[in-house]
PDB file of N, CA and C in Angstrom:
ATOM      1  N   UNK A   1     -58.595 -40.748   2.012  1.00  0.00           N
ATOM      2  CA  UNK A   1     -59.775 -41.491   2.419  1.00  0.00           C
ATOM      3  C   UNK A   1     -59.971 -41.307   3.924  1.00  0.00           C
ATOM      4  N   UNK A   2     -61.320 -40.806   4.428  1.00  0.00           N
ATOM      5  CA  UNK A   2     -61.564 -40.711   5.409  1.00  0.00           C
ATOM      6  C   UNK A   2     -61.678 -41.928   6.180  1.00  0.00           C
ATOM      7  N   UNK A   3     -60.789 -42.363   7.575  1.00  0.00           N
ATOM      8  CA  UNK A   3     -61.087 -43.352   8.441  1.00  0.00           C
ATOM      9  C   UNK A   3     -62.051 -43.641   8.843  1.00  0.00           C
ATOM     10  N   UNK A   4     -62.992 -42.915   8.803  1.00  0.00           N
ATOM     11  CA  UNK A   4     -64.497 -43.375   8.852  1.00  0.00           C
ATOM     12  C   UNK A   4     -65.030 -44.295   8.073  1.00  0.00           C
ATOM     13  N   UNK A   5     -64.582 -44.100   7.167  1.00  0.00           N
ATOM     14  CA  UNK A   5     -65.169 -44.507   5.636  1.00  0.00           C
ATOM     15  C   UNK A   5     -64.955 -46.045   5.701  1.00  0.00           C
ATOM     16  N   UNK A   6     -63.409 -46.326   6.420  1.00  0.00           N
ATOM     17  CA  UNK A   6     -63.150 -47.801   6.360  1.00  0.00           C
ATOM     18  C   UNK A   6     -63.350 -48.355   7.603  1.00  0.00           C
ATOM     19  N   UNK A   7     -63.534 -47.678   8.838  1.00  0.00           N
ATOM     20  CA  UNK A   7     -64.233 -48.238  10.276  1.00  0.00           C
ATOM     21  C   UNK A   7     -65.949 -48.580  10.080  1.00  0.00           C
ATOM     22  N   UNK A   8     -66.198 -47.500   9.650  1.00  0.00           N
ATOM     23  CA  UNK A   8     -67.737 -48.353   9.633  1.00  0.00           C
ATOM     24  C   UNK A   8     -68.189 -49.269   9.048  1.00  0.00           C
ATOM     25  N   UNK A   9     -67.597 -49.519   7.889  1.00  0.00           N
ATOM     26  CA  UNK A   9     -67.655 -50.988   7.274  1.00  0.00           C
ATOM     27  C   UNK A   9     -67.130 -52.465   7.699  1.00  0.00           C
ATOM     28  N   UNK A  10     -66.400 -52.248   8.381  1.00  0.00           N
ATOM     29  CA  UNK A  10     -65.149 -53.204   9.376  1.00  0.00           C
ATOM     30  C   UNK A  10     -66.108 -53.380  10.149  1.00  0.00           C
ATOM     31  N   UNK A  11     -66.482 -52.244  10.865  1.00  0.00           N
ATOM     32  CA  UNK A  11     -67.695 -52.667  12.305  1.00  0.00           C
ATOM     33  C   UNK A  11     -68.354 -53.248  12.092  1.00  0.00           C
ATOM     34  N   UNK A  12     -69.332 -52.923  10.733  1.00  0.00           N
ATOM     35  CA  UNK A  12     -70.768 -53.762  10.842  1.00  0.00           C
ATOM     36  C   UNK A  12     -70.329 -55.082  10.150  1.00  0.00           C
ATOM     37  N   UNK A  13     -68.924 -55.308  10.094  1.00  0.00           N
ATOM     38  CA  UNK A  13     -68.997 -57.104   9.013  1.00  0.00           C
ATOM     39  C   UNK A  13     -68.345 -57.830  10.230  1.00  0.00           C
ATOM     40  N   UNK A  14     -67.537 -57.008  11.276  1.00  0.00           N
ATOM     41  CA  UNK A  14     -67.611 -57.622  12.729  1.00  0.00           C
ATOM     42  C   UNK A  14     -69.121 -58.223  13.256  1.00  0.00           C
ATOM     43  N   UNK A  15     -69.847 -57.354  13.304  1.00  0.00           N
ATOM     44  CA  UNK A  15     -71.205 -57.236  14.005  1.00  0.00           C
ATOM     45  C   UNK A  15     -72.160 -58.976  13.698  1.00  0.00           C
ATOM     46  N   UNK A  16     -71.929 -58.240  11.835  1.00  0.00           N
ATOM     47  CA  UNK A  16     -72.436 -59.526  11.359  1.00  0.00           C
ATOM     48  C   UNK A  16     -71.910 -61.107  11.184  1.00  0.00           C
ATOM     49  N   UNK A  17     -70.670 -60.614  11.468  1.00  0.00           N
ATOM     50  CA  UNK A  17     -69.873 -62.147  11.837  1.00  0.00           C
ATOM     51  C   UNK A  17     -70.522 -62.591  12.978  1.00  0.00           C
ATOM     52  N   UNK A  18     -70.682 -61.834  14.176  1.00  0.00           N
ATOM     53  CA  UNK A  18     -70.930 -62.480  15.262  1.00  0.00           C
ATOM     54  C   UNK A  18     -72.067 -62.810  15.374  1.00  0.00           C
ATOM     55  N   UNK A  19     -72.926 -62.844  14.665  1.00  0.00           N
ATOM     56  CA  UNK A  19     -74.475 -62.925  15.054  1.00  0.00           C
ATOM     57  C   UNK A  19     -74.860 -64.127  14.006  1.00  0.00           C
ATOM     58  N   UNK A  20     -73.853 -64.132  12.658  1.00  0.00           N
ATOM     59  CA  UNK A  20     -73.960 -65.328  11.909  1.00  0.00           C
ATOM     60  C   UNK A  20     -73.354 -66.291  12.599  1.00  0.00           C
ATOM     61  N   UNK A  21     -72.248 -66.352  13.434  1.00  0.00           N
ATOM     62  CA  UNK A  21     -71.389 -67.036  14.006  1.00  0.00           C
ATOM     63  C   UNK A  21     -72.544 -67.420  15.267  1.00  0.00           C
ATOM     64  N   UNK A  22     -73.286 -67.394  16.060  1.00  0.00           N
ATOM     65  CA  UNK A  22     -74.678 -67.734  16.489  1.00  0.00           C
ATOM     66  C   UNK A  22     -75.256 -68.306  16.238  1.00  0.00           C
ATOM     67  N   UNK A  23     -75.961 -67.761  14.936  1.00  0.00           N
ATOM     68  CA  UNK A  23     -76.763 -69.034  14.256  1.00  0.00           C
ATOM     69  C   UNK A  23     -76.563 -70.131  13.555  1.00  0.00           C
ATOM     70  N   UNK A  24     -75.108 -70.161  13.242  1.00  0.00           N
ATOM     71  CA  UNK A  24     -74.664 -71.528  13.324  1.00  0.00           C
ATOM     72  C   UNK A  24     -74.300 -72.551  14.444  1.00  0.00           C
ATOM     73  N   UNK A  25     -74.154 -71.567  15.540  1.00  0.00           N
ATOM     74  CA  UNK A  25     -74.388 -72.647  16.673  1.00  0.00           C
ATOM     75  C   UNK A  25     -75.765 -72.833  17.020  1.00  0.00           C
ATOM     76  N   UNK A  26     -76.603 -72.241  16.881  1.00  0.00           N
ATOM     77  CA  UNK A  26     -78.071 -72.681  16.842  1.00  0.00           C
ATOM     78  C   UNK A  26     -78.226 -73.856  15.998  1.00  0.00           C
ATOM     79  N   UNK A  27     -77.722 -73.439  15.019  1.00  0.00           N
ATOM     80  CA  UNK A  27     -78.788 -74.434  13.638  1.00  0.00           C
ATOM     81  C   UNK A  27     -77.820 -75.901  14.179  1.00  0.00           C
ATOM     82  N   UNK A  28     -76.679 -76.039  14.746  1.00  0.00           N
ATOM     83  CA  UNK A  28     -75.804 -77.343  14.625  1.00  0.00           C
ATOM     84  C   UNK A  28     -76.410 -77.949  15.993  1.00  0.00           C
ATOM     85  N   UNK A  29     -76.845 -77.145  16.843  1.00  0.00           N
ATOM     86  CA  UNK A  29     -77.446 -77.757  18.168  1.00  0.00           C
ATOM     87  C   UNK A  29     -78.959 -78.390  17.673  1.00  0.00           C
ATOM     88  N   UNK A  30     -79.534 -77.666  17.052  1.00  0.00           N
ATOM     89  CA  UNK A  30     -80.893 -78.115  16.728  1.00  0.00           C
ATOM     90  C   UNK A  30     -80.407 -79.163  15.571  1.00  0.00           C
ATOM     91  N   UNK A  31     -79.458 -79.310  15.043  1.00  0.00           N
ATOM     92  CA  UNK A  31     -79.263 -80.428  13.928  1.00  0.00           C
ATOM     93  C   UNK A  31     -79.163 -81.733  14.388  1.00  0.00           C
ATOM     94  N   UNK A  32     -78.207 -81.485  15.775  1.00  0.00           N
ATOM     95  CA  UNK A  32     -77.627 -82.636  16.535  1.00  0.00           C
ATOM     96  C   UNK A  32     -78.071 -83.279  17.459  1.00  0.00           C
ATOM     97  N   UNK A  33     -79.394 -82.819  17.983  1.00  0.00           N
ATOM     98  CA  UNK A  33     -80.379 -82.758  19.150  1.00  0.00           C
ATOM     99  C   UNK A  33     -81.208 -83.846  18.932  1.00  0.00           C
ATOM    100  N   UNK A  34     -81.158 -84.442  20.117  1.00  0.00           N
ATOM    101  CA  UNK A  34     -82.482 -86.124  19.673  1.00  0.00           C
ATOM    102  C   UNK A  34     -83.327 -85.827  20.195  1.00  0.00           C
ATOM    103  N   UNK A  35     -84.571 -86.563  20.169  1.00  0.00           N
ATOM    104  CA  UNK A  35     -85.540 -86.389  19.981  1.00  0.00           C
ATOM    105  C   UNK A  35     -85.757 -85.706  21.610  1.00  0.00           C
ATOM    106  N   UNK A  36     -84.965 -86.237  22.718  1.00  0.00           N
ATOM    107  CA  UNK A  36     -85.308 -85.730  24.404  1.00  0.00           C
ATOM    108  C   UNK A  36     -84.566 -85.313  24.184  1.00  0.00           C
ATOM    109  N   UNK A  37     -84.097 -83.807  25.217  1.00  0.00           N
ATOM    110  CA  UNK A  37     -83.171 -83.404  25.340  1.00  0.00           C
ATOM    111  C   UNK A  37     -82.968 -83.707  27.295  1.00  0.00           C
ATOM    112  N   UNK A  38     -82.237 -83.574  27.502  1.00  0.00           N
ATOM    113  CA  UNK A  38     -81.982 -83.562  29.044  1.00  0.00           C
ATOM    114  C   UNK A  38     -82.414 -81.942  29.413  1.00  0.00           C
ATOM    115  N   UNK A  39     -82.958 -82.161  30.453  1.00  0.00           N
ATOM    116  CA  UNK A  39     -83.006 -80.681  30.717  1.00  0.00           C
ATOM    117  C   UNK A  39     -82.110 -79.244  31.069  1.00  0.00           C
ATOM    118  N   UNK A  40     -80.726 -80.232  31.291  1.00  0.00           N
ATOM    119  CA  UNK A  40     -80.021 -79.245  31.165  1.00  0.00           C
ATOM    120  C   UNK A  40     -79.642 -78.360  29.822  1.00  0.00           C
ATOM    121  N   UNK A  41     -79.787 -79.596  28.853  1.00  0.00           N
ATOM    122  CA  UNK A  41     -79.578 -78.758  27.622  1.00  0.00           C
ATOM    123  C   UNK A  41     -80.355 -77.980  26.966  1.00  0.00           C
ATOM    124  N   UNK A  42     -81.670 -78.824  27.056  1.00  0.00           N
ATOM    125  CA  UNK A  42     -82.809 -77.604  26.611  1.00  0.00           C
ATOM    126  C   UNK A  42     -82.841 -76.395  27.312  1.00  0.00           C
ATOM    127  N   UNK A  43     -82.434 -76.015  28.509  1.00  0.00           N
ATOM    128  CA  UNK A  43     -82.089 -74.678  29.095  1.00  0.00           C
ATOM    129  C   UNK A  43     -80.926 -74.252  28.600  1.00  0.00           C
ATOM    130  N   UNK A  44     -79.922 -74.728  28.234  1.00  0.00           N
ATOM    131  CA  UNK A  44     -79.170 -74.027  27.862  1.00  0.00           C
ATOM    132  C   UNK A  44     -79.572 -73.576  25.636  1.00  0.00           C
ATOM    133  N   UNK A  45     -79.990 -74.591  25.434  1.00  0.00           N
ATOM    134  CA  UNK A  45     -80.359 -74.343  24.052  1.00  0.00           C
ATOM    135  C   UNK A  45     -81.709 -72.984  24.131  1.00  0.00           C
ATOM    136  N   UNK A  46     -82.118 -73.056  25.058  1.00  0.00           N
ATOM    137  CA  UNK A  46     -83.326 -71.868  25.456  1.00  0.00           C
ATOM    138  C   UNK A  46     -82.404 -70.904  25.776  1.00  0.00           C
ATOM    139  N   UNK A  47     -81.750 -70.625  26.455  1.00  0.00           N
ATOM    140  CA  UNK A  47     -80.833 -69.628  26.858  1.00  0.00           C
ATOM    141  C   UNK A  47     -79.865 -69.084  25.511  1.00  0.00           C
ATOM    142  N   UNK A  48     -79.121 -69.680  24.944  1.00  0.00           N
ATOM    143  CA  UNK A  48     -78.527 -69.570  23.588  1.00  0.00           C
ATOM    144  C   UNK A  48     -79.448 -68.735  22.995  1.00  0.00           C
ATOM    145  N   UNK A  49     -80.579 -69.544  22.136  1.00  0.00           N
ATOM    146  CA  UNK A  49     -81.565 -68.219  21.615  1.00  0.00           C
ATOM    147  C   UNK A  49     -82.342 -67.207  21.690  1.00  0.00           C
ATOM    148  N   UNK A  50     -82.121 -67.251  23.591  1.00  0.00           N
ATOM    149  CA  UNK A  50     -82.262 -65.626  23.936  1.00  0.00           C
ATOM    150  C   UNK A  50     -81.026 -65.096  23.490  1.00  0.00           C
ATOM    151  N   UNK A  51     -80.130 -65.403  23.970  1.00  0.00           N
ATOM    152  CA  UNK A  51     -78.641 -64.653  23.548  1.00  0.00           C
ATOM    153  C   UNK A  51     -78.430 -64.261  22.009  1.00  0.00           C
ATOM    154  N   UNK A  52     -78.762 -65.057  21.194  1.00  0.00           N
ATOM    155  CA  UNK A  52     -79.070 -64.769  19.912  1.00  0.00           C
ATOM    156  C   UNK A  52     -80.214 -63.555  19.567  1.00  0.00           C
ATOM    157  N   UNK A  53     -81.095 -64.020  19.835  1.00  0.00           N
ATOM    158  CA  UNK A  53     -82.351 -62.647  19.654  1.00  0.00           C
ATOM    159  C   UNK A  53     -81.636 -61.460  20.340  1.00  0.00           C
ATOM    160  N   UNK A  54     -80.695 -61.509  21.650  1.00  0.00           N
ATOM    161  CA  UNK A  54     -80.453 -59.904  22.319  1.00  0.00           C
ATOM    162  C   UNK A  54     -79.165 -59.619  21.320  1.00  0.00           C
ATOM    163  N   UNK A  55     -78.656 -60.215  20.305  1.00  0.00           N
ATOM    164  CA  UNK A  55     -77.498 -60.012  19.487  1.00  0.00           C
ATOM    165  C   UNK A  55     -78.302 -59.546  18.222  1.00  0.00           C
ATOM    166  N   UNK A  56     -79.169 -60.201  18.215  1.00  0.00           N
ATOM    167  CA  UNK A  56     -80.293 -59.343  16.806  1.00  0.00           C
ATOM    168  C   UNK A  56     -80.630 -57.665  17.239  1.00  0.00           C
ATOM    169  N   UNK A  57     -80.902 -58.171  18.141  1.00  0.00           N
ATOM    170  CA  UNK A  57     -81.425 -56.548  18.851  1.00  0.00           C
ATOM    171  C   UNK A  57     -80.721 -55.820  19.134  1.00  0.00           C
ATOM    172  N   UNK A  58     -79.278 -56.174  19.375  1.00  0.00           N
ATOM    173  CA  UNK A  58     -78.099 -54.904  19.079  1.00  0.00           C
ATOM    174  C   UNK A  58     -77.893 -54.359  17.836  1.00  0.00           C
ATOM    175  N   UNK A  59     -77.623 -55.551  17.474  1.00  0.00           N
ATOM    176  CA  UNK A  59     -76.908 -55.422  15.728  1.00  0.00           C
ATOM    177  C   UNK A  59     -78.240 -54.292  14.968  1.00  0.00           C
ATOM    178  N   UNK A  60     -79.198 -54.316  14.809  1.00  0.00           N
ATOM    179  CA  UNK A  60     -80.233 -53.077  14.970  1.00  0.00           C
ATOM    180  C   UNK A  60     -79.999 -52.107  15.491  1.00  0.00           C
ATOM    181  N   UNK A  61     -80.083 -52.288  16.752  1.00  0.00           N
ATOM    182  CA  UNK A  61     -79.670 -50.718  17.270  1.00  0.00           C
ATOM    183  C   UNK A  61     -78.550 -50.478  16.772  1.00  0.00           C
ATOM    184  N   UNK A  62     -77.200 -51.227  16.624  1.00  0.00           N
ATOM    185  CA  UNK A  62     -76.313 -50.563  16.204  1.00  0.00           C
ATOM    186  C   UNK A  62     -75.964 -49.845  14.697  1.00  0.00           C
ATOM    187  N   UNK A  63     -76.820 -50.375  13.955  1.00  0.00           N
ATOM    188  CA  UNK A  63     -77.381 -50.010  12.895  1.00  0.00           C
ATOM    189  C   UNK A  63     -78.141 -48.843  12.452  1.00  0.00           C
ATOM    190  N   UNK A  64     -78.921 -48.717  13.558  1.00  0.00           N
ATOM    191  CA  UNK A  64     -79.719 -47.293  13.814  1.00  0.00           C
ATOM    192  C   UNK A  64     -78.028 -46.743  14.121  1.00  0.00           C
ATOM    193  N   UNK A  65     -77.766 -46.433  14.779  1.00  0.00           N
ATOM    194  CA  UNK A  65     -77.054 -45.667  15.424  1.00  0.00           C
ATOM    195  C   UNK A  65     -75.584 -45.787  14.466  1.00  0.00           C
ATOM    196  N   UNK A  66     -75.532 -46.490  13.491  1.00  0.00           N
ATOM    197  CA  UNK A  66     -74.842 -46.234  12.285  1.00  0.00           C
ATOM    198  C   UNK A  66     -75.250 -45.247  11.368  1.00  0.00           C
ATOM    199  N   UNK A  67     -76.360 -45.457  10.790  1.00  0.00           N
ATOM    200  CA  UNK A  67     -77.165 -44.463  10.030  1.00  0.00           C
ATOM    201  C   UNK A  67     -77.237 -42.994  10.325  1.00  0.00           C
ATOM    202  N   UNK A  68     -77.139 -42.913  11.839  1.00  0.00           N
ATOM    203  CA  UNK A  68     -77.454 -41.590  12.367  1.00  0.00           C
ATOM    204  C   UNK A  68     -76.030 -40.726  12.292  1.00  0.00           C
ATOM    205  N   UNK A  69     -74.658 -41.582  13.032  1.00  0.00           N
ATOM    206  CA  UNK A  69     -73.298 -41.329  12.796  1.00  0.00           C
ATOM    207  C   UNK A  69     -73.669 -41.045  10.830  1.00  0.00           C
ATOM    208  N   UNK A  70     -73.586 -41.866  10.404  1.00  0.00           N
ATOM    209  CA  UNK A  70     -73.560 -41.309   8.282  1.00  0.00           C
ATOM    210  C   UNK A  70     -74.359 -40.007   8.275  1.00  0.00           C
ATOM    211  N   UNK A  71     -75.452 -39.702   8.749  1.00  0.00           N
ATOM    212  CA  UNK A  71     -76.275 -38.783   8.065  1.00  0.00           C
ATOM    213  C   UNK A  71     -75.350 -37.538   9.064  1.00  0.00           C
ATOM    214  N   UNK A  72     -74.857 -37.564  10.348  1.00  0.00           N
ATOM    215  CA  UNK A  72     -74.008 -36.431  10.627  1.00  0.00           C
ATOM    216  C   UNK A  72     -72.892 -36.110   9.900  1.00  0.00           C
ATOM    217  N   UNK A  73     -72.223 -36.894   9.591  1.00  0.00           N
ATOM    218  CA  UNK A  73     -71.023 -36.251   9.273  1.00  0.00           C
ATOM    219  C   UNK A  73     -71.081 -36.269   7.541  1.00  0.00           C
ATOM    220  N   UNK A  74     -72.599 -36.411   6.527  1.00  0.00           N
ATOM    221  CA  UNK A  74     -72.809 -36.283   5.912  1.00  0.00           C
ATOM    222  C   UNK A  74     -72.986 -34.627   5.377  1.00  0.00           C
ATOM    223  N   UNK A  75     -73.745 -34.481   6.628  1.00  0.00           N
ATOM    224  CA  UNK A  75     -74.463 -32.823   7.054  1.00  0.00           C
ATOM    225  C   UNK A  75     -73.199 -32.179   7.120  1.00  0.00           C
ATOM    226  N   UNK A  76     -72.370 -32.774   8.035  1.00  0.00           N
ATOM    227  CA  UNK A  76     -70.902 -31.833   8.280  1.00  0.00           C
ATOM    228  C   UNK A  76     -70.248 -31.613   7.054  1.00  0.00           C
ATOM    229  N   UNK A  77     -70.063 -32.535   5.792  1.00  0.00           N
ATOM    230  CA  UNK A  77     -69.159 -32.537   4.612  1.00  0.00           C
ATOM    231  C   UNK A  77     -70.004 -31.790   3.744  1.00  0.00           C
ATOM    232  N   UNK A  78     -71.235 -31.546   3.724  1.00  0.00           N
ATOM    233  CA  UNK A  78     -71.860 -30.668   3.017  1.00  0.00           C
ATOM    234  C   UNK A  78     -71.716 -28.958   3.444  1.00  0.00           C
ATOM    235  N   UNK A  79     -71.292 -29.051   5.125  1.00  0.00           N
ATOM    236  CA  UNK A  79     -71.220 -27.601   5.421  1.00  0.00           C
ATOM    237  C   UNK A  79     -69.959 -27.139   4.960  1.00  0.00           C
ATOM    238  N   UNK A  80     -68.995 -28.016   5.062  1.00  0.00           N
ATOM    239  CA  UNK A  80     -67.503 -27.769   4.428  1.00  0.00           C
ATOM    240  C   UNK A  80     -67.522 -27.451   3.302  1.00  0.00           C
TER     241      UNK A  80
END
């Protein structure tokens, strides 16, 4: 079995741990949140779901750039 075979799957359930692991701190802040927030927290709860959206936007790119790694060394096992 090619090490590839079992790294790229490992990676992306890393990837997706961390980005689920996010939105559960989102969803428990917005669960726990009264009706004012102080302003420090609403900046930081604003800040959090930028950090979340730029973790969406990796996990994509890294995704692209998964697909592209498969379809090479797809091409390569076909030239073999």
């Amino acid at each position: 079995m090619d090490p590839v075979d079992i790294l790229v799957p490992l990676t992306l359930l890393s990837i997706v741990g961390i980005v689920a692991g996010a939105f559960v701190k989102v969803a428990r802040l917005r669960a726990s949140r009264v009706e004012s927030l102080p302003p420090d927290a609403a900046a930081r709860l604003e800040e959090l779901e930028r950090s979340v959206q730029g973790l969406q936007q990796e996990l994509i790119e890294t995704q692209e750039r998964l697909d592209f790694a498969e379809r090479l060394l797809n091409k390569a096992r076909e030239k073999a």
